[in-house]
Protein backbone atom coordinates (compact mmCIF):
# COMPACT_ATOMS: atom_id res chain seq x y z
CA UNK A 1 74.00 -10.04 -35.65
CA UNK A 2 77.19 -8.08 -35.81
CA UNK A 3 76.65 -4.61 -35.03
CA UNK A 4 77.99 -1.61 -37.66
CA UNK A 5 80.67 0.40 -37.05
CA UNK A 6 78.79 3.18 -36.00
CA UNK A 7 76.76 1.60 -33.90
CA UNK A 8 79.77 0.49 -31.96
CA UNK A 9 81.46 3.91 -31.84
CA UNK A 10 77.99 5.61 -30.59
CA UNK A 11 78.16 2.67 -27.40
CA UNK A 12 81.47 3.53 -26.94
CA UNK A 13 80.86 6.86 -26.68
CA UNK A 14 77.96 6.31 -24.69
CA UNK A 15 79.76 4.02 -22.34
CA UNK A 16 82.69 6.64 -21.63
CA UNK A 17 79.55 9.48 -20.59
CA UNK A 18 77.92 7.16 -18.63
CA UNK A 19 81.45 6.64 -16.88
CA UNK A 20 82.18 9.67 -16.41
CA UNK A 21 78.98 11.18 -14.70
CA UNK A 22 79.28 8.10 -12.69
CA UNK A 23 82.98 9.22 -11.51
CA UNK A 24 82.60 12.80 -11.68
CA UNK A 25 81.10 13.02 -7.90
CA UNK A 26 84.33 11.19 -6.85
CA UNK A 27 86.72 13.19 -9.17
CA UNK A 28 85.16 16.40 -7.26
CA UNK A 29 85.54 14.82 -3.63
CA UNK A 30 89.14 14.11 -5.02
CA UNK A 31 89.17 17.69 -5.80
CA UNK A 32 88.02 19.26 -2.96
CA UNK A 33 90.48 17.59 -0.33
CA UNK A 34 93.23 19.60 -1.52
CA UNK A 35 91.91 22.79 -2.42
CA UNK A 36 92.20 25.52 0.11
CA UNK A 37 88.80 26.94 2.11
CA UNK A 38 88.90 29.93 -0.33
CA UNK A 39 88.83 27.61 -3.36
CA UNK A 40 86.29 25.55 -1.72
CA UNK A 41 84.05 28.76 -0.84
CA UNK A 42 84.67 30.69 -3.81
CA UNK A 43 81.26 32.45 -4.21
CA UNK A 44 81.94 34.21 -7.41
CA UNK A 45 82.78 30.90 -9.76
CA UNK A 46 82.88 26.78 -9.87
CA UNK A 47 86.79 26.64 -9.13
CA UNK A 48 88.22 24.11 -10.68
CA UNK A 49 91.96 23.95 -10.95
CA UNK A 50 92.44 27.95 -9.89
CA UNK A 51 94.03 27.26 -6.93
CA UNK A 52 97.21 26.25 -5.35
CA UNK A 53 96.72 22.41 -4.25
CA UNK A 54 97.22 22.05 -0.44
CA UNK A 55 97.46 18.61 1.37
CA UNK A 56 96.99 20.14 5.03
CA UNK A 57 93.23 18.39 4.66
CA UNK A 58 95.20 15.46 4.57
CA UNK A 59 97.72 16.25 6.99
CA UNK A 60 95.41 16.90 9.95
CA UNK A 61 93.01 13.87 9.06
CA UNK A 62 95.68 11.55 8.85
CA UNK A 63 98.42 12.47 10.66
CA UNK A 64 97.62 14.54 13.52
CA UNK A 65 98.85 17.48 12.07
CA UNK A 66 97.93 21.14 14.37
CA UNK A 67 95.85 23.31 12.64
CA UNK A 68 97.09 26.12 14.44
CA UNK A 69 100.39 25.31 12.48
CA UNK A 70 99.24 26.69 9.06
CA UNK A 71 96.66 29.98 8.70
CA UNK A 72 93.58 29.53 7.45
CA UNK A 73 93.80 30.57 3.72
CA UNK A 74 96.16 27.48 3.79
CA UNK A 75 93.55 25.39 3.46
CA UNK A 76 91.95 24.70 7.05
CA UNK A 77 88.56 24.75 7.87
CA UNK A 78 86.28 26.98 10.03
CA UNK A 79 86.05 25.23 13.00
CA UNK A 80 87.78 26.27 16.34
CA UNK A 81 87.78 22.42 17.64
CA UNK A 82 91.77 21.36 18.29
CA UNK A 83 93.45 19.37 16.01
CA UNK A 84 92.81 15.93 17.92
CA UNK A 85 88.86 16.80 17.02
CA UNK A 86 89.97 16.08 13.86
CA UNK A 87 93.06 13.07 13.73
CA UNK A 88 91.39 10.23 12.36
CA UNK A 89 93.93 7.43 12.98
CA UNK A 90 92.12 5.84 15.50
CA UNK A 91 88.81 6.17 13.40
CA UNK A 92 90.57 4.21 10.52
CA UNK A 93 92.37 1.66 12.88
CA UNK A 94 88.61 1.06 14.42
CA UNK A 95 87.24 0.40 11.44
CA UNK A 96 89.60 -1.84 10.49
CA UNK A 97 89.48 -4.04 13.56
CA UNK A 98 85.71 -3.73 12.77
CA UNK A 99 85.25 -4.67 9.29
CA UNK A 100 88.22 -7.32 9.08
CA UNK A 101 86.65 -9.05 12.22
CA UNK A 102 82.66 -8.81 10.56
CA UNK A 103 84.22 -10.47 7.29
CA UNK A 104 85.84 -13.78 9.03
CA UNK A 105 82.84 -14.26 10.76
CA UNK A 106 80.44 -13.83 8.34
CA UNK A 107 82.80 -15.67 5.67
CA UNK A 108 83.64 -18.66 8.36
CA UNK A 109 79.83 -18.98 9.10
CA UNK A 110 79.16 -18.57 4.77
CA UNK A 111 81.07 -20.78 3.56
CA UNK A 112 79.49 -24.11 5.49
CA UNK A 113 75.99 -22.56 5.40
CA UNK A 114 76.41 -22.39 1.21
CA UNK A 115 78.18 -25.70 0.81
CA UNK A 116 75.12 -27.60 2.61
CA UNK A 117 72.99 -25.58 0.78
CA UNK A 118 74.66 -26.24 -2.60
CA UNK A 119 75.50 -29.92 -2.09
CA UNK A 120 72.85 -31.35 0.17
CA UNK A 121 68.63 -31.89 -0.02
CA UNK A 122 66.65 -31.23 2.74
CA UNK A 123 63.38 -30.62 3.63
CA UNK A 124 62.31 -27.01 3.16
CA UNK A 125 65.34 -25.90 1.20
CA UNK A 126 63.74 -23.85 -1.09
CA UNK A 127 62.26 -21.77 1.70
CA UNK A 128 64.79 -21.81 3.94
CA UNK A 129 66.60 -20.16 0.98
CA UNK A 130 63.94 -17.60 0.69
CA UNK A 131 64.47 -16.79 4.34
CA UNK A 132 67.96 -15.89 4.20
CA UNK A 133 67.47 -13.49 1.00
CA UNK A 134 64.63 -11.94 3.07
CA UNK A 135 66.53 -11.18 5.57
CA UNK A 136 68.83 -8.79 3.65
CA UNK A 137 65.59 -6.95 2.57
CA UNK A 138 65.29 -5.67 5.86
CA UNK A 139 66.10 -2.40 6.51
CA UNK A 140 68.85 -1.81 9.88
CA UNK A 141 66.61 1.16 11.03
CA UNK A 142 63.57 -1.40 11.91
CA UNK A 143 65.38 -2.91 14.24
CA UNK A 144 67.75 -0.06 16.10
CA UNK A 145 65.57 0.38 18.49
CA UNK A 146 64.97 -2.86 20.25
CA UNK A 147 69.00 -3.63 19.13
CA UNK A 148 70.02 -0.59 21.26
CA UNK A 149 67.94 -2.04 23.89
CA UNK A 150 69.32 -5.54 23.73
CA UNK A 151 72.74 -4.21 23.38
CA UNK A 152 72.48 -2.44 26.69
CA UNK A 153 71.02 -4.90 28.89
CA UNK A 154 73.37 -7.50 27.50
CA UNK A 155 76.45 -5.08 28.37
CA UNK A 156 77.45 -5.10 24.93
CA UNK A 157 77.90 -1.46 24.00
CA UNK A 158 81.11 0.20 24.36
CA UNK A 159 80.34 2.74 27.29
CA UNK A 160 80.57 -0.66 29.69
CA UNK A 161 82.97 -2.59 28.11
CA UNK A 162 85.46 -1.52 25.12
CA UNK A 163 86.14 -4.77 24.16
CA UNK A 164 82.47 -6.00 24.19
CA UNK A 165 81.69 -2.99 22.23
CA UNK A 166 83.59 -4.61 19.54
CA UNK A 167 82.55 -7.66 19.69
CA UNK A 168 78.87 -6.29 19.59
CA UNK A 169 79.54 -4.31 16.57
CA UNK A 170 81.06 -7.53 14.88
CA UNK A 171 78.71 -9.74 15.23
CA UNK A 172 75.89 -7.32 14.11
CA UNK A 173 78.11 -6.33 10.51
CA UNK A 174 78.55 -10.34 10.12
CA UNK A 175 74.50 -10.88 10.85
CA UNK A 176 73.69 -7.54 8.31
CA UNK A 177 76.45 -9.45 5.55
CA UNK A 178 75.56 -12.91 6.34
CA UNK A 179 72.26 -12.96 3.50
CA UNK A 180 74.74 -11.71 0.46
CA UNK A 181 77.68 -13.50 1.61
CA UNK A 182 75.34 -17.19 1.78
CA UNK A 183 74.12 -16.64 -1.65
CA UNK A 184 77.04 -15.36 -3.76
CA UNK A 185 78.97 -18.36 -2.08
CA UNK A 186 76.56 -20.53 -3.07
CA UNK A 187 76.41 -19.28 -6.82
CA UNK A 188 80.02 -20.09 -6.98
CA UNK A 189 79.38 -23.45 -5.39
CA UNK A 190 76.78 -24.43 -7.96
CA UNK A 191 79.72 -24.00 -10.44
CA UNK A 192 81.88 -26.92 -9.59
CA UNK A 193 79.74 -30.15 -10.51
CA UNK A 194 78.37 -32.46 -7.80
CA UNK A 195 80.78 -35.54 -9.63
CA UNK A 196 83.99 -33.73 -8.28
CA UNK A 197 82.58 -34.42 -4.71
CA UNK A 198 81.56 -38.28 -5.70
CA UNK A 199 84.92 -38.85 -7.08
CA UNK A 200 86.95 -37.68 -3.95
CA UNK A 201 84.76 -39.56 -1.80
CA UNK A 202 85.17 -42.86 -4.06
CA UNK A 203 88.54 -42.23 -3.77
CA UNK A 204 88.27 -42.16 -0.08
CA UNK A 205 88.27 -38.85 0.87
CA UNK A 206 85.37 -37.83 3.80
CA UNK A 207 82.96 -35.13 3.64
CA UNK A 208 84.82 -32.68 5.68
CA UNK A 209 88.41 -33.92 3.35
CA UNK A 210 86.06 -33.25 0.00
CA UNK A 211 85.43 -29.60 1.09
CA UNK A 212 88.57 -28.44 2.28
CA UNK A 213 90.65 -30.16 0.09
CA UNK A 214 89.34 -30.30 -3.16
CA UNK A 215 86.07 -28.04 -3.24
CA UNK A 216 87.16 -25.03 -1.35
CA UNK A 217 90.60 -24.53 -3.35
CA UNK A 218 88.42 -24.42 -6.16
CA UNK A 219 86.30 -21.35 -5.09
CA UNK A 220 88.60 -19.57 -4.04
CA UNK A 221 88.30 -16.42 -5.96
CA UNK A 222 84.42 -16.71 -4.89
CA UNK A 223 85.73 -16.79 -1.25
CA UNK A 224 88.04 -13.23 -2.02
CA UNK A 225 85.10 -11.68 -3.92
CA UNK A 226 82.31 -12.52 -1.29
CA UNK A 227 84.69 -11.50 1.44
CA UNK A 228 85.35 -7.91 -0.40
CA UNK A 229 81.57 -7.48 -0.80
CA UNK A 230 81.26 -7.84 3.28
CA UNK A 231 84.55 -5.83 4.09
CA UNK A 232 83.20 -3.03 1.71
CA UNK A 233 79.41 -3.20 3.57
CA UNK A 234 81.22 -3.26 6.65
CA UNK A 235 83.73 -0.46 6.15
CA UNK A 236 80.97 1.57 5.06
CA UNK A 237 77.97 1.27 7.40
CA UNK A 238 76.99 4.16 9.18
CA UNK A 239 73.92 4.26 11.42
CA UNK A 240 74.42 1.25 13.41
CA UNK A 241 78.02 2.18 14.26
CA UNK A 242 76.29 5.45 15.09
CA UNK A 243 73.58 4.45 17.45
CA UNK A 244 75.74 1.22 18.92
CA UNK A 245 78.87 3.04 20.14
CA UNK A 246 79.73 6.20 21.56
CA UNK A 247 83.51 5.62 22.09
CA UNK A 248 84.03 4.24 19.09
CA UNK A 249 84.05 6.09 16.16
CA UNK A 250 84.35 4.05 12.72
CA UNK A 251 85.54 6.58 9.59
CA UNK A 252 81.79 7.22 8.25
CA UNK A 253 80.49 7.99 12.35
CA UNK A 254 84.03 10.09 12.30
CA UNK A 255 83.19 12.26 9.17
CA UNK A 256 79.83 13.25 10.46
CA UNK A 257 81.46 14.68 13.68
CA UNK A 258 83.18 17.30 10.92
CA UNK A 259 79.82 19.08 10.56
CA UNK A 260 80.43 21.47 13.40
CA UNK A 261 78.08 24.32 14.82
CA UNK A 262 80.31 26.97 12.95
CA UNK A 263 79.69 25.26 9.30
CA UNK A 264 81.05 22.08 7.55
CA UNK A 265 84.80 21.46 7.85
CA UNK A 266 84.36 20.51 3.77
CA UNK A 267 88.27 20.07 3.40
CA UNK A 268 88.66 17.73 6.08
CA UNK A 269 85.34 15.54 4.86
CA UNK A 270 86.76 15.16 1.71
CA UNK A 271 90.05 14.23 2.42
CA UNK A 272 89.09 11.66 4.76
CA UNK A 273 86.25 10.35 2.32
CA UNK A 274 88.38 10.03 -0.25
CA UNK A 275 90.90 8.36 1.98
CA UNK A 276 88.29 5.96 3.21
CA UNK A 277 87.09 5.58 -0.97
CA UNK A 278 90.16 3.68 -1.95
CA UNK A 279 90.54 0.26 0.12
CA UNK A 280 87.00 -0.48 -2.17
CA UNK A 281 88.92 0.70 -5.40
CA UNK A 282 91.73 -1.49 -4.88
CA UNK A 283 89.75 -4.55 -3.86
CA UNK A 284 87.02 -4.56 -6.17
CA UNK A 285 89.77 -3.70 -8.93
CA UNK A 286 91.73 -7.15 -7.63
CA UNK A 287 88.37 -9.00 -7.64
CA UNK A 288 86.38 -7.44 -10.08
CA UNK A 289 85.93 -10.56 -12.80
CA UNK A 290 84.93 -13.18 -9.63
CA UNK A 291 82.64 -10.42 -8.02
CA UNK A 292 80.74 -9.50 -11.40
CA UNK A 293 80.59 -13.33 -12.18
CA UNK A 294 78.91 -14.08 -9.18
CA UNK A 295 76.27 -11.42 -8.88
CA UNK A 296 75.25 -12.19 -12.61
CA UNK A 297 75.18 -16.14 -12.51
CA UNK A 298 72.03 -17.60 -13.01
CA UNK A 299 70.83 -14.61 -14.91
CA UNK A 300 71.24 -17.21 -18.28
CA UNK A 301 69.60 -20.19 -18.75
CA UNK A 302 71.39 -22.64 -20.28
């Protein structure tokens, strides 16, 4: 049944508030990065847009910009650390390495496990299946502990070897993403029908030719929007980059070395938080209809 006209302008309406509370805390963040610290800590009134914008917050996060440059009132915070306490360059480069590393391996490791799950029958498939979802129900804190452990003994924390510290914090992101990435690759998988794989093998085409030729090109959008999902999880994961590293600092371990014994540096969280907020804007925006289509299919029966 259609709905009336009112109806549809009262869902409208009702889709723009939900929106916007939804946005709002990100609007603010937005907001606060380039106020100055006397807009930020303006006891008297909610300061909105009373204030001369400043992009020091920026500058210093960023770029390596001095604080010692530019007076307080400008917009710095109330720390007394130097300004390489609060450069994040080499934050954002680490997480980078990080979370583009965690996504190939989890994605190269995916995309097999989810085709043999899709395509062939084994014994124990349904459980098996029930496994790997179970394993994303787990939370990281239940297993720190002993991981720390393991990490150590196994030389694979950053203190004894950069590189390995890398590698270690890899292979856990790809492990923590390897549940989601299995199933939404599989969803997409279930799409294209089992006759496009008996056709290119009639036609001559072998198992491994079938996949990478024919089946893979066609989930390709499912391979970008799985891939996002980890990258985002990745980029974003804090207490295991906290408790596995010391030298390296990914952007979320970074921010929470801004909360200093002489108060919150609120200027410099917010700037890089928003900073770190928009490679997930931009790549859920480019995969949006693939991602949404994926976490929803199956929700219909047909």
């Amino acid at each position: 049944m259609e709905m009336s006209r009112p109806l549809k302008i009262l869902r409208d309406i009702t889709a723009v508030f939900v929106t916007a509370l939804f946005m709002f805390p990100i609007f603010w963040w937005a907001l606060t990065s380039i106020k100055p610290i006397s807009a930020v800590f303006d006891k008297d009134r909610v300061n909105f847009f009373d204030f001369t914008p400043t992009f020091i917050n920026y500058g210093v996060t960023l770029f390596g910009q001095s604080r010692s440059q530019i007076a307080i009132d400008e917009g710095l915070g109330m720390g007394v650390a130097g300004a390489e306490a609060y450069d994040s360059r080499m934050s954002i480069l680490e997480s980078i390495i990080v979370s583009i590393g965690a996504t190939t391996v989890t994605m190269s490791v995916a995309v097999f496990a989810a085709y043999a799950i899709s395509r062939m029958t084994f014994r124990g498939r349904g459980a098996y299946l029930n496994w790997v979802l179970g394993q994303r129900f787990m939370p990281p804190i239940a297993i720190l502990i002993p991981l720390v452990s393991i990490y150590k003994v196994a030389g694979m924390r950053d203190t004894d070897n950069l590189y390995m510290g890398y590698l270690g914090l890899m292979m856990i992101y790809a492990l923590m993403n390897l549940p989601i990435a299995v199933l939404l690759m599989k969803s997409f998988l279930d799409d294209v029908p089992k006759d496009v794989d008996e056709a290119a093998m009639i036609d001559g085409a072998t198992r491994w030719q079938t996949f990478c030729k024919v089946v893979l090109p066609m989930v390709k959008g499912g391979v970008a929007a799985s891939a996002v999902l980890c990258f985002i999880f990745s980029w974003t994961e804090f207490l295991l980059s906290l408790f596995l590293t010391t030298d390296i600092r990914t952007v979320p371990v970074k921010i929470q070395t801004f909360v200093t014994s002489t108060g919150n540096e609120w200027g410099f969280i917010a700037a890089l938080g928003t900073t770190a907020i928009i490679p997930s804007f931009v790549f859920i925006l480019l995969v949006q209809k693939h991602l949404v289509r994926g976490l929803t299919l199956g929700s219909l029966k047909e």
